[in-house]
C-alpha atoms as a PDB file:
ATOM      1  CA  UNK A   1       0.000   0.000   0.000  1.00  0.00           C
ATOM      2  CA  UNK A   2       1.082   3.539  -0.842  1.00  0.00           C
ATOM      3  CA  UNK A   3       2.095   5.840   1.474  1.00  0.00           C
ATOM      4  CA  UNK A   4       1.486   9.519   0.916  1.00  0.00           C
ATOM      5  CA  UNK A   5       2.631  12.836   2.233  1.00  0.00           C
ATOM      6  CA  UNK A   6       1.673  16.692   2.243  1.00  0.00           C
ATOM      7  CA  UNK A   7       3.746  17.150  -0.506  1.00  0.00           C
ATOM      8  CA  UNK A   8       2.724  14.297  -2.775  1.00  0.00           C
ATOM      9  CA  UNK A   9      -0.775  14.256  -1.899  1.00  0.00           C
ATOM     10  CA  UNK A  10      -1.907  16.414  -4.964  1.00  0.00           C
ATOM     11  CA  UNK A  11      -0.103  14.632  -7.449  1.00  0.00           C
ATOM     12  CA  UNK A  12      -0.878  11.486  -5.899  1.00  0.00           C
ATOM     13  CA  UNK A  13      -4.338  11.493  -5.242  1.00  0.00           C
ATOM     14  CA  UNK A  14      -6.213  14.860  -6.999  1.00  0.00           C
ATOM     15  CA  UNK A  15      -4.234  13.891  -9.828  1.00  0.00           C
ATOM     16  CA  UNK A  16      -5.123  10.393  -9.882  1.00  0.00           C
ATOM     17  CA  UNK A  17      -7.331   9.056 -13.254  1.00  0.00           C
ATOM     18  CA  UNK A  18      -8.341   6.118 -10.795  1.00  0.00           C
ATOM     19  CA  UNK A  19     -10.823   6.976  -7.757  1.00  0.00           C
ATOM     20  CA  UNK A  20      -8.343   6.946  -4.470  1.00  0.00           C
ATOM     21  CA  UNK A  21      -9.784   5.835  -1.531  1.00  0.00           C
ATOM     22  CA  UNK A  22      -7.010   7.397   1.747  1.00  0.00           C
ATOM     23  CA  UNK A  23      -6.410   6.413   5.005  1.00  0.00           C
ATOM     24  CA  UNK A  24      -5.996   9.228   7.385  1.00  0.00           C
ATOM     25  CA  UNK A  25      -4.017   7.067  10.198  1.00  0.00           C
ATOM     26  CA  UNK A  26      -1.386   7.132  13.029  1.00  0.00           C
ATOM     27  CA  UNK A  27       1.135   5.073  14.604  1.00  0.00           C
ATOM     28  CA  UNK A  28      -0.546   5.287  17.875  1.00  0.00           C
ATOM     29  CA  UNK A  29      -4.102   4.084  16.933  1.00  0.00           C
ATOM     30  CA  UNK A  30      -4.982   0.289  17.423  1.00  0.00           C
ATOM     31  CA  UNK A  31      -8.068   0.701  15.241  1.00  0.00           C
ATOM     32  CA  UNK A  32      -5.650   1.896  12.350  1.00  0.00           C
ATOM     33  CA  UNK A  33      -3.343  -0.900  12.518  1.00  0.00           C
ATOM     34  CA  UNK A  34      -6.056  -3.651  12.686  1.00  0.00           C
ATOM     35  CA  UNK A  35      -7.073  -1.751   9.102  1.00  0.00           C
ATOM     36  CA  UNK A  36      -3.733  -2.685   7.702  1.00  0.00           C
ATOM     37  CA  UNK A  37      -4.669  -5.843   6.609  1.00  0.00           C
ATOM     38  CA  UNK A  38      -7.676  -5.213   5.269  1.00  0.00           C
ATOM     39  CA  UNK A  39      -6.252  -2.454   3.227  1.00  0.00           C
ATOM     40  CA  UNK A  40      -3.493  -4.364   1.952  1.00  0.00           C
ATOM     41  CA  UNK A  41      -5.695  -6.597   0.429  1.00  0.00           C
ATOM     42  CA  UNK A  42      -8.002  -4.285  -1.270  1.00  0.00           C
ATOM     43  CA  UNK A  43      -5.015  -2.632  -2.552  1.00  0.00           C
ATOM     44  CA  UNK A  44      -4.074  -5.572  -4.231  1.00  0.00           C
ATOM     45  CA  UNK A  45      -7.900  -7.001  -5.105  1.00  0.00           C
ATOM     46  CA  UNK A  46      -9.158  -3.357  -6.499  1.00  0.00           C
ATOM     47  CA  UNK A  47      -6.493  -2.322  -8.060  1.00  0.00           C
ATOM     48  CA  UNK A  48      -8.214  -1.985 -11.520  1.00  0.00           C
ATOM     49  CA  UNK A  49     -10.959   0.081 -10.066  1.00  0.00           C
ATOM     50  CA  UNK A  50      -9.606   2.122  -7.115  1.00  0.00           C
ATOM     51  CA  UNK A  51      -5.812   3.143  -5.455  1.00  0.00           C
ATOM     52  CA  UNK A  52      -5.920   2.904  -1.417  1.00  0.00           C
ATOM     53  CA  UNK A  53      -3.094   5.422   0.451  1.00  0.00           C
ATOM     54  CA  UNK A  54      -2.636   5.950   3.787  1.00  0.00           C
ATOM     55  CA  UNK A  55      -1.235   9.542   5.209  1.00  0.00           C
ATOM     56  CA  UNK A  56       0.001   9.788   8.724  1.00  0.00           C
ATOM     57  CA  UNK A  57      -1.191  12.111  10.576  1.00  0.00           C
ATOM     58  CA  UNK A  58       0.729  13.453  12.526  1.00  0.00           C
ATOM     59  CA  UNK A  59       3.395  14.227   9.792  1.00  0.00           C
ATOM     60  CA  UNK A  60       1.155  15.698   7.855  1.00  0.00           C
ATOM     61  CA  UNK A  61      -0.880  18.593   9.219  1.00  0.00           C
ATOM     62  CA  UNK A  62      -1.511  20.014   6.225  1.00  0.00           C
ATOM     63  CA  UNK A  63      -3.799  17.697   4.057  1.00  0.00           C
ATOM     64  CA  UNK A  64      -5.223  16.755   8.027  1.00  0.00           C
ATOM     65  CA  UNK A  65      -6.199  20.192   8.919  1.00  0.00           C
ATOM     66  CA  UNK A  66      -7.205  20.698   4.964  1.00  0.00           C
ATOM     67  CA  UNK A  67     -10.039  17.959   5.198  1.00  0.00           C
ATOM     68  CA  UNK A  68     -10.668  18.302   8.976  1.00  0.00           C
ATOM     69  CA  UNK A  69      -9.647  14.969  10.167  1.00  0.00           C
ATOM     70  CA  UNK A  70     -10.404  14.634  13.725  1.00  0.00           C
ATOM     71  CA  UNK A  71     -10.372  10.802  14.205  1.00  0.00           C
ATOM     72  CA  UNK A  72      -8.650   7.916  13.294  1.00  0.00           C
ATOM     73  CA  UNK A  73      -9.118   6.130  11.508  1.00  0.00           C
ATOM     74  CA  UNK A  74     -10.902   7.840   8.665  1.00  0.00           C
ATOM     75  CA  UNK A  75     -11.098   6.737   5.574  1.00  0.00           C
ATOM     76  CA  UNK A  76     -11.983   9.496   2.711  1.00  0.00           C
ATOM     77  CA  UNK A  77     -12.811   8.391  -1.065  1.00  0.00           C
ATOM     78  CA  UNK A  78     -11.742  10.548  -3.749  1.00  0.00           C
ATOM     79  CA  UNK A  79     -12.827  10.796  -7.141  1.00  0.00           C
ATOM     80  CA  UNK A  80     -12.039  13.136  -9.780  1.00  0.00           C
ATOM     81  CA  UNK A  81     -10.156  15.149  -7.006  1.00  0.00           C
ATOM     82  CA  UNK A  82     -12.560  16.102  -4.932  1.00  0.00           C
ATOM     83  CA  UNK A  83     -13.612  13.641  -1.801  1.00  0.00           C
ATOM     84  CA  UNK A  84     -16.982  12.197  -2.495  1.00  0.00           C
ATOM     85  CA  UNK A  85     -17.104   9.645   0.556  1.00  0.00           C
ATOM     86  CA  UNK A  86     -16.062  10.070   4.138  1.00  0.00           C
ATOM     87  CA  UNK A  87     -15.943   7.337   7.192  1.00  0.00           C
ATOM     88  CA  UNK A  88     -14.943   6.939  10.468  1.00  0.00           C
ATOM     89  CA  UNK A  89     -13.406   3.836  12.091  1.00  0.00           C
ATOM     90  CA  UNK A  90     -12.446   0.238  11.476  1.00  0.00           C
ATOM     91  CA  UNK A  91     -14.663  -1.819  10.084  1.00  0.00           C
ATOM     92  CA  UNK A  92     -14.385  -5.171   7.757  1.00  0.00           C
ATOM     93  CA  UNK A  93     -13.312  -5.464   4.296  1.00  0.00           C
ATOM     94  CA  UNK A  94     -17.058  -6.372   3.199  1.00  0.00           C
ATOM     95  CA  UNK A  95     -19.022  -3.420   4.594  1.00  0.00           C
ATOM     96  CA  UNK A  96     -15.897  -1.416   3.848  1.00  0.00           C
ATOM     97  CA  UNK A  97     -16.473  -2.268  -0.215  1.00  0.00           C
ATOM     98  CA  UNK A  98     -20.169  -2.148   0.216  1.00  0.00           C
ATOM     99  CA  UNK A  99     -20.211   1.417   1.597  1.00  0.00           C
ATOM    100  CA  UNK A 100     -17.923   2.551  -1.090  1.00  0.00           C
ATOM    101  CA  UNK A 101     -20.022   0.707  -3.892  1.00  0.00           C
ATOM    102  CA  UNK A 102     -22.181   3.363  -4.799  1.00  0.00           C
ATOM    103  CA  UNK A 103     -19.380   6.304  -4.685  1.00  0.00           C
ATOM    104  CA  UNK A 104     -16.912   4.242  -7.201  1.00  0.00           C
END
């Protein structure tokens, strides 16, 4: 899985031609590691229709602060650069996909 950074995150995700679903996460939050699993496999399953990216949070105040991230894990869906899904907190691969479904 891709990480990004304040200064990559427009090229990386605005820019992207594929929807970009991001991780807004942090070393210190249990709920955000038990997602890395579940991301790394969606990564590698959706590829063709979406990118997943994680950006930690805490070294990068910027994009945070510029979509008002307050908890972690959140997970915000991109498309066409502009975010056009937001969640908050773990949950399982299956409802994951299925709440996404109608924003890909």
């Amino acid at each position: 899985m891709t990480e990004v950074t304040d200064a990559d995150f427009e090229t990386e995700v605005i820019g992207s031609r594929l929807p970009v679903l991001v991780e807004f996460t942090a070393d210190w939050c249990p709920p955000c590691r038990q997602m890395g699993p579940v991301l790394t496999a969606l990564a590698a399953e959706e590829s063709e229709r979406f990118r997943v990216v994680q950006l930690d949070v805490d070294t990068n105040p910027l994009t945070t602060n510029a979509y008002k991230v307050l908890s972690m894990p959140t997970f915000m869906l991109f498309r066409d650069g502009e975010p056009v899904r937001s969640m908050v907190g773990a949950r399982p691969k299956r409802r994951l996909l299925e709440e996404l479904a109608d924003a890909l």
